[in-house]
Structure formats: C-alpha cells, structure tokens
N, C-alpha and C. Protein backbone atom coordinates (compact mmCIF):
# COMPACT_ATOMS: atom_id res chain seq x y z
N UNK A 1 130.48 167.80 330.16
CA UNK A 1 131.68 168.61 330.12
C UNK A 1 132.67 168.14 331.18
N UNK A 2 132.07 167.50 332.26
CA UNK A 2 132.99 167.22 333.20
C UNK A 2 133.82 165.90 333.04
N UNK A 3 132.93 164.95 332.06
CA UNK A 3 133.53 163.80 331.68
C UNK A 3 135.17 164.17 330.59
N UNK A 4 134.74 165.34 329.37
CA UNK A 4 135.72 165.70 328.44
C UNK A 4 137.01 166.20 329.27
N UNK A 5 136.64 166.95 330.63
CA UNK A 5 137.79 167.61 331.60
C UNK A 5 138.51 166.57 331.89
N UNK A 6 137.52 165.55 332.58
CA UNK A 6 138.34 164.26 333.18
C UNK A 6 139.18 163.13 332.51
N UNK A 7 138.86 163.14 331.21
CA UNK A 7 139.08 162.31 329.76
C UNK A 7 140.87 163.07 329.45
N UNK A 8 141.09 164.41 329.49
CA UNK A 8 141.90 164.98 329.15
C UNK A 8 142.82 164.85 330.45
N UNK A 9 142.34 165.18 331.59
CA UNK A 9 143.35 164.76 332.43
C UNK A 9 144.44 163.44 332.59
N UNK A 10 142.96 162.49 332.39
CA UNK A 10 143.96 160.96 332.20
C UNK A 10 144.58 160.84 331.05
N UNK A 11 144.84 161.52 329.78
CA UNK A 11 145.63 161.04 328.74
C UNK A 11 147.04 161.28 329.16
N UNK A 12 147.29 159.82 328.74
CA UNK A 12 149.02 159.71 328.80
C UNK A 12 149.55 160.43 327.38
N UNK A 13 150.50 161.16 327.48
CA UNK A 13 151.10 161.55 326.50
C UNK A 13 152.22 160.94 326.01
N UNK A 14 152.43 161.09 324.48
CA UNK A 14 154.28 160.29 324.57
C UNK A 14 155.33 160.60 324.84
N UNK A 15 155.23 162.28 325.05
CA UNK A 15 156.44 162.63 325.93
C UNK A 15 156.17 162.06 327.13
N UNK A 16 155.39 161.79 327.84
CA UNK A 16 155.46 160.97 329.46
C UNK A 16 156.17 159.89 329.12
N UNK A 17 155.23 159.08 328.36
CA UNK A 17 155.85 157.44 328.04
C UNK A 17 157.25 157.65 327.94
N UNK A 18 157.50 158.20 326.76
CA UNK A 18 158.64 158.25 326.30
C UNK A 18 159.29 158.70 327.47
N UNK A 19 159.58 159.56 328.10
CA UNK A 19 160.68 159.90 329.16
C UNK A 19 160.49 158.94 330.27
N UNK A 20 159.24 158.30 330.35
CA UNK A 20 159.38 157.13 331.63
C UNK A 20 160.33 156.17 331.01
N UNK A 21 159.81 155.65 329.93
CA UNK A 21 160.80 153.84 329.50
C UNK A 21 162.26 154.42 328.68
N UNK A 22 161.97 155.69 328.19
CA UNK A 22 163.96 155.93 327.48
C UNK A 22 164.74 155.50 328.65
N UNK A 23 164.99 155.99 329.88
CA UNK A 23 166.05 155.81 330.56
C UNK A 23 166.20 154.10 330.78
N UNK A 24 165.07 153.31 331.09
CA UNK A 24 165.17 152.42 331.42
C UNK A 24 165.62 151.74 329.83
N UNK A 25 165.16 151.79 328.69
CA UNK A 25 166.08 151.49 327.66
C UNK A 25 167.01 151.84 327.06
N UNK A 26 167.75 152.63 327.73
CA UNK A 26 169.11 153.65 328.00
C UNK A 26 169.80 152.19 328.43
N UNK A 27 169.05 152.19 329.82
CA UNK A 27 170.30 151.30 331.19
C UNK A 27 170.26 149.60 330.46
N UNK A 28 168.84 149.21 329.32
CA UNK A 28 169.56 147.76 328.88
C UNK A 28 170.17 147.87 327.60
N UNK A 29 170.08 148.97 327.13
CA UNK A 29 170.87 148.97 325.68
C UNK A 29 172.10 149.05 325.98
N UNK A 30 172.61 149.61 327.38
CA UNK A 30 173.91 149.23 328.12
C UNK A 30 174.47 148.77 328.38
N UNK A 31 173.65 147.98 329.44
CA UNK A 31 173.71 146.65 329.81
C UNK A 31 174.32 145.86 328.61
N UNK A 32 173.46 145.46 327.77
CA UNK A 32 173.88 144.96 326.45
C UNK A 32 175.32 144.90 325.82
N UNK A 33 175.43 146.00 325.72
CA UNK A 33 176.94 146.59 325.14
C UNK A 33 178.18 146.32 326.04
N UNK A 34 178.23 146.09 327.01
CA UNK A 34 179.07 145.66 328.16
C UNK A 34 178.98 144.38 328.55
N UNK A 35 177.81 143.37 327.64
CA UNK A 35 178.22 142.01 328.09
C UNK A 35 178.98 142.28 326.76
N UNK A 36 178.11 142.62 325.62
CA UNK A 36 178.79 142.25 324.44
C UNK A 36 180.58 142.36 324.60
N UNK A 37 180.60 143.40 324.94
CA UNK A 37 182.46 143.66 325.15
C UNK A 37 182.94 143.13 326.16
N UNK A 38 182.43 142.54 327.08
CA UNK A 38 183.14 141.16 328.04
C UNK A 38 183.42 140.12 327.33
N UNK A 39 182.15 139.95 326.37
CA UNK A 39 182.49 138.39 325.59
C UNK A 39 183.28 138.34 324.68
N UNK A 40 183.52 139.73 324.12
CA UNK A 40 184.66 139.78 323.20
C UNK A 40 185.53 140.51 323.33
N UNK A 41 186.16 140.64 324.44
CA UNK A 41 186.99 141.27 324.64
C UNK A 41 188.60 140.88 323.83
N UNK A 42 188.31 139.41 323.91
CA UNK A 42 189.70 139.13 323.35
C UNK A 42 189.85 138.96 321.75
N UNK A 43 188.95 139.52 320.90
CA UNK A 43 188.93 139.62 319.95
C UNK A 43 189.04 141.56 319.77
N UNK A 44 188.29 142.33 320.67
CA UNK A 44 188.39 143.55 320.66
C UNK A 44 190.02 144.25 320.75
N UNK A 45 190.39 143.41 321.80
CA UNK A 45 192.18 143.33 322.41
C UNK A 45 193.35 143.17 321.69
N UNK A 46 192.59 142.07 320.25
CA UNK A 46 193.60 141.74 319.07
C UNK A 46 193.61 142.89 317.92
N UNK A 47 192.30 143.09 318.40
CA UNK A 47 192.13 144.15 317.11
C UNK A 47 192.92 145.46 317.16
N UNK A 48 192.98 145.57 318.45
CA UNK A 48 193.47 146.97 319.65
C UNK A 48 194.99 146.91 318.64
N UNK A 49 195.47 145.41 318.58
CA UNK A 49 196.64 145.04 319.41
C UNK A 49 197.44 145.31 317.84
N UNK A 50 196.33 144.98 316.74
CA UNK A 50 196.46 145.04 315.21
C UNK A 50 196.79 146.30 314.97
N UNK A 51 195.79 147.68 315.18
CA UNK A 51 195.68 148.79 315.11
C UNK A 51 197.21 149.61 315.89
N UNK A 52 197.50 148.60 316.75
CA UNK A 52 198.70 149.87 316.91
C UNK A 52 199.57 149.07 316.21
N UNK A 53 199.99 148.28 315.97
CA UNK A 53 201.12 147.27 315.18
C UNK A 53 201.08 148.37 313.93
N UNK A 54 200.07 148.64 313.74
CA UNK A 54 199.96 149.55 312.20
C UNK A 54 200.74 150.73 312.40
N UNK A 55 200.13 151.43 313.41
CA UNK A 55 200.80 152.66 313.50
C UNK A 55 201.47 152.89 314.55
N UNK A 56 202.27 151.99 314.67
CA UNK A 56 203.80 151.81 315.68
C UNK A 56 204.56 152.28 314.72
N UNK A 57 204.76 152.46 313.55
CA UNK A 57 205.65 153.42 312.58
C UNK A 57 205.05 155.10 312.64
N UNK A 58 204.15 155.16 312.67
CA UNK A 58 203.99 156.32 312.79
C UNK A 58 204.22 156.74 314.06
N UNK A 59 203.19 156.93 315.17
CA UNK A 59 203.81 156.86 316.03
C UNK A 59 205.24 157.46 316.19
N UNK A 60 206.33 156.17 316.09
CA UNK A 60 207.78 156.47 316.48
C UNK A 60 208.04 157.67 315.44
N UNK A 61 207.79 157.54 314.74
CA UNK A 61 207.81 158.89 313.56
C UNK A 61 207.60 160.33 314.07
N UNK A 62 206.50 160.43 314.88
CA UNK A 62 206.12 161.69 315.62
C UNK A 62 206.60 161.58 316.85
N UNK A 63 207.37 160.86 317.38
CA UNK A 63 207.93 161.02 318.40
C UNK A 63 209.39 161.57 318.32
N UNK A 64 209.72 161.14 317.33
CA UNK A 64 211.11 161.72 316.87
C UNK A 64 211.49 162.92 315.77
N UNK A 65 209.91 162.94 315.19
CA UNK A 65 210.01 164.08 315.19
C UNK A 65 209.74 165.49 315.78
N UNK A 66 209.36 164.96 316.89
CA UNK A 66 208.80 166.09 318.14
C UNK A 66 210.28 166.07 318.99
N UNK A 67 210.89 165.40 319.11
CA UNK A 67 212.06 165.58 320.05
C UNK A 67 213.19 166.52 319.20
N UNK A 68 213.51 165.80 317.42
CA UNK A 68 214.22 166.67 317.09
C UNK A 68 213.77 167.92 316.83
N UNK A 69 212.75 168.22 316.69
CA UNK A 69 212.19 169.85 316.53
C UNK A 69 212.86 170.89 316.83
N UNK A 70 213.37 170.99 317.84
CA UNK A 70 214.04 171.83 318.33
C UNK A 70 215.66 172.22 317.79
N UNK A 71 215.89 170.48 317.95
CA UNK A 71 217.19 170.99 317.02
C UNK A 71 217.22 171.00 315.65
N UNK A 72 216.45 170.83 315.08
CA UNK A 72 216.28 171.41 313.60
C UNK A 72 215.76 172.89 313.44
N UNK A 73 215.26 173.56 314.28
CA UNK A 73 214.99 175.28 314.50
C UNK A 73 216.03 175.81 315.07
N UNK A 74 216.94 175.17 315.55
CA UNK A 74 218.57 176.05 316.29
C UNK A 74 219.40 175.68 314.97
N UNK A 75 218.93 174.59 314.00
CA UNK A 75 220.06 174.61 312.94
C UNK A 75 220.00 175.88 312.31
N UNK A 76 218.78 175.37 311.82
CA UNK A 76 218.19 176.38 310.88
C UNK A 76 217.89 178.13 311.37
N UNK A 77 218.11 178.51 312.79
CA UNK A 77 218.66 180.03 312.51
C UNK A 77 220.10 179.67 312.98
N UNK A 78 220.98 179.04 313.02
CA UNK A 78 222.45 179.28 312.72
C UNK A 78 222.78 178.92 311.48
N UNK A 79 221.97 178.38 310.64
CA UNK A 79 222.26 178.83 308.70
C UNK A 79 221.90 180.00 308.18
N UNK A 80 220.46 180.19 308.75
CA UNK A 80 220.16 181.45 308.63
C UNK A 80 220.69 182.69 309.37
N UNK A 81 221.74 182.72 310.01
CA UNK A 81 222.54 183.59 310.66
C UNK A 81 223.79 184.30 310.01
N UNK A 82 224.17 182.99 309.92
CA UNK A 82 225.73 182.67 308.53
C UNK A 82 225.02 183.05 307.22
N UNK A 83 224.13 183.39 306.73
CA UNK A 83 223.89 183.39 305.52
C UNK A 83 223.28 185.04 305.66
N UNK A 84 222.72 185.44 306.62
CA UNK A 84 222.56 187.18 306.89
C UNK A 84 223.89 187.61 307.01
N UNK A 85 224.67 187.06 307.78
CA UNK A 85 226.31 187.72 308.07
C UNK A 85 227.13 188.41 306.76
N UNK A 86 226.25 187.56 305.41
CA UNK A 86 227.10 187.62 304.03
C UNK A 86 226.37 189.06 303.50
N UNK A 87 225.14 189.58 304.21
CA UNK A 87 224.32 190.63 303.78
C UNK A 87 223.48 190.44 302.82
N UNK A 88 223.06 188.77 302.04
CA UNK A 88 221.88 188.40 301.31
C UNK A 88 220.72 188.26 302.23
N UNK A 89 219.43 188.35 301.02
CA UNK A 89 218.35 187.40 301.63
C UNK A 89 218.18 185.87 301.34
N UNK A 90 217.87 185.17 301.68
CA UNK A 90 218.09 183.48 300.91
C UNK A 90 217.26 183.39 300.33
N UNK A 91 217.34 183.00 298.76
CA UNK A 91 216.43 182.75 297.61
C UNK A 91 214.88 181.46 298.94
N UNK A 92 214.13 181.09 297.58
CA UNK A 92 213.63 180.36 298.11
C UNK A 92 214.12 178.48 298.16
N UNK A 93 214.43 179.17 297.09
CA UNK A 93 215.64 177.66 296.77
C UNK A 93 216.59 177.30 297.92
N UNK A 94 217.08 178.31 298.17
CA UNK A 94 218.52 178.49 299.46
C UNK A 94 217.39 177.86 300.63
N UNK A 95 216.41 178.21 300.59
CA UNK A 95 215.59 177.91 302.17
C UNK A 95 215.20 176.26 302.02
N UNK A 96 215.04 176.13 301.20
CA UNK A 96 214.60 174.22 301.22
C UNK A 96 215.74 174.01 300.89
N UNK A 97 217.00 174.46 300.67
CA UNK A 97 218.38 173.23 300.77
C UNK A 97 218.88 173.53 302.25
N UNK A 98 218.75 174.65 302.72
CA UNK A 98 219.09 174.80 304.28
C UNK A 98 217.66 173.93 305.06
N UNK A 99 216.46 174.03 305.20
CA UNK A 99 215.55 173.24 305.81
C UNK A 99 215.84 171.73 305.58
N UNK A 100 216.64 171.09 304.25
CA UNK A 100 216.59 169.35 304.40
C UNK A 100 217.93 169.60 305.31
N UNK A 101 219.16 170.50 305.11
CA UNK A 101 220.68 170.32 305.71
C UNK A 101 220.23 170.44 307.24
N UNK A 102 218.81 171.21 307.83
CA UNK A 102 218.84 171.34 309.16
C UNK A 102 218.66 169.93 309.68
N UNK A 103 217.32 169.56 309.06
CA UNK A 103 216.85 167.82 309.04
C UNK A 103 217.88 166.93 308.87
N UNK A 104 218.83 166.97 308.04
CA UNK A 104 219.98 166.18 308.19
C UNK A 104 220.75 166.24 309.45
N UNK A 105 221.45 167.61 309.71
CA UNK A 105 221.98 167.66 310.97
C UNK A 105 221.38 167.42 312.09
N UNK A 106 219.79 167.65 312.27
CA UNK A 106 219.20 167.16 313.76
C UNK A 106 218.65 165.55 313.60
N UNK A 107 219.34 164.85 312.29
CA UNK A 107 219.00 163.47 312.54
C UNK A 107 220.40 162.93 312.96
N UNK A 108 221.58 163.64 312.39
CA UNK A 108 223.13 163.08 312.55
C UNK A 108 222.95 163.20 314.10
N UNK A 109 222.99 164.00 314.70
CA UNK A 109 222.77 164.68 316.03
C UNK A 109 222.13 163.25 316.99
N UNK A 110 220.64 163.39 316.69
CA UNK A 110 220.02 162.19 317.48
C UNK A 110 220.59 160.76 317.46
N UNK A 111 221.28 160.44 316.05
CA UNK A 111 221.76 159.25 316.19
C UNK A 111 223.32 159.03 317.06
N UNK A 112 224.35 160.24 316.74
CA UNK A 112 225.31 160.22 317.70
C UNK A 112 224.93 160.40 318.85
N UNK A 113 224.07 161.06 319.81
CA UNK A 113 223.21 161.08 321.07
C UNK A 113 222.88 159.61 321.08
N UNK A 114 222.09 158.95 320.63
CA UNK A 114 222.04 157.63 320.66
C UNK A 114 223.05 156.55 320.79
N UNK A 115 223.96 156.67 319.46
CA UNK A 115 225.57 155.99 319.69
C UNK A 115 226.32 156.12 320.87
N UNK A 116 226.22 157.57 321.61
CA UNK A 116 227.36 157.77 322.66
C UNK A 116 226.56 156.93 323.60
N UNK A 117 225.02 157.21 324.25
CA UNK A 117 224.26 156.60 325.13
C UNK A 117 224.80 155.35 325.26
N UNK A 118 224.56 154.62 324.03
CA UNK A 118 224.78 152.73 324.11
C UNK A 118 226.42 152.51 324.49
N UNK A 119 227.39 153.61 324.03
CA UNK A 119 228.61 153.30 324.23
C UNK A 119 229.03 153.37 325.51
N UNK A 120 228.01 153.96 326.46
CA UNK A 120 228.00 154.20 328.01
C UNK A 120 227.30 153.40 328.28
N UNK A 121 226.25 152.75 327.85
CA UNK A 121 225.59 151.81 328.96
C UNK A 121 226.06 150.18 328.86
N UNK A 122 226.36 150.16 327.55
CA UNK A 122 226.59 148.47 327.19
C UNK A 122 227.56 147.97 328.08
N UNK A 123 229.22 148.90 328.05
CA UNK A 123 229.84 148.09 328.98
C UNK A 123 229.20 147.46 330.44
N UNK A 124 228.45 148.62 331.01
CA UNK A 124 228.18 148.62 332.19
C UNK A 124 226.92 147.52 331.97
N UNK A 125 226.29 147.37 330.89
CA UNK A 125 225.46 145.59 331.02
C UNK A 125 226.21 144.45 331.18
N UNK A 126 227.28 145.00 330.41
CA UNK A 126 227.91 143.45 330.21
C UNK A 126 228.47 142.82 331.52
N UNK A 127 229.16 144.11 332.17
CA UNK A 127 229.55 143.88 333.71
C UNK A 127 228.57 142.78 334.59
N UNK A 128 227.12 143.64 334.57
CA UNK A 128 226.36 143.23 335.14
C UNK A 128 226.17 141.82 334.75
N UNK A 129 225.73 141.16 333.63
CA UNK A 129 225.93 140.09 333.04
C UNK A 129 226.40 138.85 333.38
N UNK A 130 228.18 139.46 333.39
CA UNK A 130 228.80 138.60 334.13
C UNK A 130 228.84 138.37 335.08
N UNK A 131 228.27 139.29 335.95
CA UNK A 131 228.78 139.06 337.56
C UNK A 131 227.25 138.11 338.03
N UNK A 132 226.32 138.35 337.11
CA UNK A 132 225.22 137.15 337.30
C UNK A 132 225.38 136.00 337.09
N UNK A 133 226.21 135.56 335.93
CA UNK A 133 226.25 134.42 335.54
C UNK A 133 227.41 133.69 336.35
N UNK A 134 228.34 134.42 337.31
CA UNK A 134 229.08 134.27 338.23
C UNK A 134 228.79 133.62 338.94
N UNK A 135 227.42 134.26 339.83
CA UNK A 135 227.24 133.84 341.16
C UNK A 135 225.94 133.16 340.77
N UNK A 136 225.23 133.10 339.72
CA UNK A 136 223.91 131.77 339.46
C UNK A 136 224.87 130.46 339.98
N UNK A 137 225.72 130.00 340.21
CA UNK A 137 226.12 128.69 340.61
C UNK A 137 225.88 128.45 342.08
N UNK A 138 226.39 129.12 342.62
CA UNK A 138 226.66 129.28 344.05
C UNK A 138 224.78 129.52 344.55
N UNK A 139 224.34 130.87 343.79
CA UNK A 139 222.88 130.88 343.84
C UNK A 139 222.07 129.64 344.26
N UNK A 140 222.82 128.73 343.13
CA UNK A 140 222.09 127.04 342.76
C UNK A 140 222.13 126.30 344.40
N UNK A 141 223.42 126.39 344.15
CA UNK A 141 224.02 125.29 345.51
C UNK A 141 223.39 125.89 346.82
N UNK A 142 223.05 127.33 346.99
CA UNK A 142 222.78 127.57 348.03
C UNK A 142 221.13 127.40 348.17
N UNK A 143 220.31 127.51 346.85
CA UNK A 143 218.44 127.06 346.91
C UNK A 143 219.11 125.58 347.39
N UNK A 144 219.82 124.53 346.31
CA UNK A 144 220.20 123.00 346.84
C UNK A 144 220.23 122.85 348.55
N UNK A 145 221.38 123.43 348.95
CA UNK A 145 221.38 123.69 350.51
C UNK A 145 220.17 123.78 351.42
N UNK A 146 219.13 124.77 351.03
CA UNK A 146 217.90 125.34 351.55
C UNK A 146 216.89 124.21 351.70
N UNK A 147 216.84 123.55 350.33
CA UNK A 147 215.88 122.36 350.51
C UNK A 147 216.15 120.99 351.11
N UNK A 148 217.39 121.03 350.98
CA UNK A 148 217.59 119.87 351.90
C UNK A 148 218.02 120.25 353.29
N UNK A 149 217.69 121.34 353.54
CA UNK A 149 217.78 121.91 355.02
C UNK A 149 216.09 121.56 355.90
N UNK A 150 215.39 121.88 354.86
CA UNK A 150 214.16 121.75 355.10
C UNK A 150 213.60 120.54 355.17
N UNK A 151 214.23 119.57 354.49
CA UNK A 151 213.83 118.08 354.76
C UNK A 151 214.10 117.33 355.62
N UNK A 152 215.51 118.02 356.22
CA UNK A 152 216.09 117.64 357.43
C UNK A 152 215.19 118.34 358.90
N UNK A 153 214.57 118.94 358.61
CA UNK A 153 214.04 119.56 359.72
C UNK A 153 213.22 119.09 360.36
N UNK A 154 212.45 118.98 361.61
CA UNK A 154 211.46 118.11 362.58
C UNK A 154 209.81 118.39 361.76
N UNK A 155 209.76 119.67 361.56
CA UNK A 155 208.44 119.85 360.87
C UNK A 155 207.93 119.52 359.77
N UNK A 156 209.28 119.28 359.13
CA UNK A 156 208.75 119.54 357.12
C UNK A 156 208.09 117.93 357.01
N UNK A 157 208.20 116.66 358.10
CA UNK A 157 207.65 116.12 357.57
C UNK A 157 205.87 116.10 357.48
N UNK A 158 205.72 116.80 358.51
CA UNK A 158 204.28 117.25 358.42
C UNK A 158 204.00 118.07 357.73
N UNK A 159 204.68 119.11 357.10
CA UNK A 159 203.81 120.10 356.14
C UNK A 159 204.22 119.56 354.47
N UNK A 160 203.83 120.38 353.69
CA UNK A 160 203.27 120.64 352.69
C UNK A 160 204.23 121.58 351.80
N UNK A 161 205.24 122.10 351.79
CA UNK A 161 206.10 122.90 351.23
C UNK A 161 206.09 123.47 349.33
N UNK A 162 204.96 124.06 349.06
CA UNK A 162 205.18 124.17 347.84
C UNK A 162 204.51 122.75 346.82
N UNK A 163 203.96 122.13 347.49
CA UNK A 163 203.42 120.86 346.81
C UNK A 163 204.05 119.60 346.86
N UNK A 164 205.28 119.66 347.36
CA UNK A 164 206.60 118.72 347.47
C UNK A 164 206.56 118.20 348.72
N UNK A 165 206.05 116.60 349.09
CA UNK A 165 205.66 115.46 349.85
C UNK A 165 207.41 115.19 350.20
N UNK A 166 207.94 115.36 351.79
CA UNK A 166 208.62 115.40 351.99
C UNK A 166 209.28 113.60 352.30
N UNK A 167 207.91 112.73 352.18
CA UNK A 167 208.71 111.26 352.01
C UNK A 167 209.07 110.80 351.19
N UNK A 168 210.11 109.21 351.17
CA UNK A 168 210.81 108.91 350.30
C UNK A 168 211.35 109.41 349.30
N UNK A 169 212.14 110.70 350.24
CA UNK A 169 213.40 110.97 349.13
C UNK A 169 212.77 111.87 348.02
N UNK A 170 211.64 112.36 347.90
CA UNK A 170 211.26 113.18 346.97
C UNK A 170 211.55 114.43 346.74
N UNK A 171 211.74 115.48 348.17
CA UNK A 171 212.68 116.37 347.87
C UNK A 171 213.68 116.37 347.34
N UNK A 172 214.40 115.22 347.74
CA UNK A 172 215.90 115.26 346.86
C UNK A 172 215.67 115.21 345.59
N UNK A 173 214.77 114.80 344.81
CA UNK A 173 214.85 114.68 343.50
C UNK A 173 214.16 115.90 342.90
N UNK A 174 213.37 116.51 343.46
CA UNK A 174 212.95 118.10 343.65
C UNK A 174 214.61 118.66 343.10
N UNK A 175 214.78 118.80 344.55
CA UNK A 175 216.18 119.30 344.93
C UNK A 175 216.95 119.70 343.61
N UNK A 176 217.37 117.91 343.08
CA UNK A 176 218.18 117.95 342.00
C UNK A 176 217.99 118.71 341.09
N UNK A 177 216.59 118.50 340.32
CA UNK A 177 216.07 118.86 338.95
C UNK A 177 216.18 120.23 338.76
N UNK A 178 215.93 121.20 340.22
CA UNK A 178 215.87 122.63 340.05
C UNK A 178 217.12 122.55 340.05
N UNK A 179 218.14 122.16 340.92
CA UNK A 179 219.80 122.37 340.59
C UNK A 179 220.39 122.13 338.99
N UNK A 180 219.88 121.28 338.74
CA UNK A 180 220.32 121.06 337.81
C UNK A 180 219.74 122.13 336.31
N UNK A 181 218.87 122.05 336.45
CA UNK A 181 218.22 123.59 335.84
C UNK A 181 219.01 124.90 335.69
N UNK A 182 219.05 124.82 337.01
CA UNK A 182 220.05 126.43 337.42
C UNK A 182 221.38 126.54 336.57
N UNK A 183 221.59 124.76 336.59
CA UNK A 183 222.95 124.94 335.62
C UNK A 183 223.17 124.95 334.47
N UNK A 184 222.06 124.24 333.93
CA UNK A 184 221.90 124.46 332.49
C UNK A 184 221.44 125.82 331.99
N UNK A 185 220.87 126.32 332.90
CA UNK A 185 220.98 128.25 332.86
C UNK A 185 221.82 128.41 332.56
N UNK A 186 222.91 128.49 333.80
CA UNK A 186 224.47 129.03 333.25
C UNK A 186 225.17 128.75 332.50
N UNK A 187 225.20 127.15 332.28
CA UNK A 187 226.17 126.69 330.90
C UNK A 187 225.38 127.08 329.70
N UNK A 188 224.31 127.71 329.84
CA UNK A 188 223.78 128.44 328.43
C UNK A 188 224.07 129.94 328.20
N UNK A 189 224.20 130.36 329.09
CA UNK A 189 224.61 131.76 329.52
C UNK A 189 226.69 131.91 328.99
N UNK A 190 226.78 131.33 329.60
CA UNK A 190 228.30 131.07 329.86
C UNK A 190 228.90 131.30 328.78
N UNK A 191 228.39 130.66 327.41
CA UNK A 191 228.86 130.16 326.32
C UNK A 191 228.51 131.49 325.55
C-alpha cells in the first residue's frame, strides 16, 4: 500500500506538463513570428502600403463627410424652418429633396471654403517663391566664397573637409560643380 501511495505521488500529470512547456512554447512560437516579420517586413510594408492606396478614397470620403456634417444639419433645419413658417408638415418626398439640397449646399460651401483658402495662400507662395529664386544666386556665390575660404586657410590643408582632398586644386573644382549646380537650380526655377 505504501508503494501505490508513493506511485501516485510521483505521477506527472498533463496539466503539470502542459503548464510547464506552454509558456515556454508561447515565448518560441513568438520568437518565430517576429523573425518572420523582420524578414518580411518589406513585403508586409507594401502590402500595408497597397491596402491604404485602396482605401485612400474612402477614407477622404469619411473625412469629408464628417467635417461637412454639421453643415448639412444647420441646412437642413433652416429648410426645415422655412417650410414650418408656411404651417405644412413636409411630405416624405419634400424630406429627400431638402436632405440631397442640404448635401448640395454643404458641398458648395466646403468647396468655396476651399477656393477662398487657396485664393489667400497662393499669392503669398508665389511671393515666397520668388524671393528664393532671388537670392539662390548670391546663396551660390556665397557657399563658392566659403570653400575657397577654406582652402585658403593654414589648416584645411591637413584636414579632411567633407571628403574633399584639399591638394591640387581639387576644391576648386568641388567649388565649381556645386556652383554651378546652384545655377542650374535657378535657371530651372527662373523659367
């Protein structure tokens, strides 16, 4: 009898087992899943990138229609205001030609809100614009200035400046290429 006591004590059960090794095959079935999505991340990223491309129409859809909301419920009780004033009730008919006229008016609405916006900001780009493409010259001449300030200097022939070997004349041709860059900026700009 004392052997059957002792026999029963040592049995492992599978709830033991089982709750000893689940966690630990918890933490590599994890493991797992987190290389997997390191290694593919850039296929996961395209897919991401697919999925909103899709519903980037929708999306903007509920965004605009959450903003006009409001003014399509102020249309629609000032139709429904004007139309109690006369002492009717509005058929049901009357209510879906006033609900598309509200939707019409809170889309006329957002787009003149929109129109006036751009008619205020554009000048003030264009300003900006120009007054860049102004001073990119001078910009030019004055980086030009800088680097050949630096070549002239006691130190630069010992250092290292950006990767640019300050003998035989190589800054200057540095020098040029970014100047000349800068200008083909602007004469692209310009035009």
């Amino acid at each position: 009898m004392a052997q059957n006591e002792k026999d029963e004590n040592e049995r492992i059960t599978i709830k033991e087992v089982f709750g000893k090794w689940f966690g630990l095959f918890l933490v590599l079935i994890s493991a797992a899943v987190v290389y997997l999505l390191i290694i593919n991340l850039d296929d996961i990223f395209s897919g991401f990138m697919f999925m909103l491309s899709v519903l980037k129409p929708v999306i903007y859809g509920a965004i605009i229609a959450y903003l006009l909301n409001p003014l399509t419920k102020m249309y629609y009780r000032l139709l429904l205001k004007g139309y109690e004033k006369k002492g009717k009730s509005p058929s049901d008919k009357t209510v879906r030609i006033m609900e598309s006229m509200t939707i019409v008016f809170a889309l006329l609405t957002g787009v003149l809100i929109i129109a006036i916006l751009c008619w205020l900001v554009i000048p003030q780009l264009i300003t900006t614009v120009i007054s860049l493409i102004e001073t990119v010259p001078s910009q030019a001449n004055d980086y030009y200035n800088y680097i050949t300030d630096i070549e002239m200097s006691e130190w630069a022939p010992h250092n290292n400046l950006m990767g640019i070997y300050f003998d035989n004349g190589s800054c200057y041709k540095k020098a040029q290429t970014v100047t000349a860059f800068a200008i083909a900026v602007w004469v692209f700009f310009r035009q």
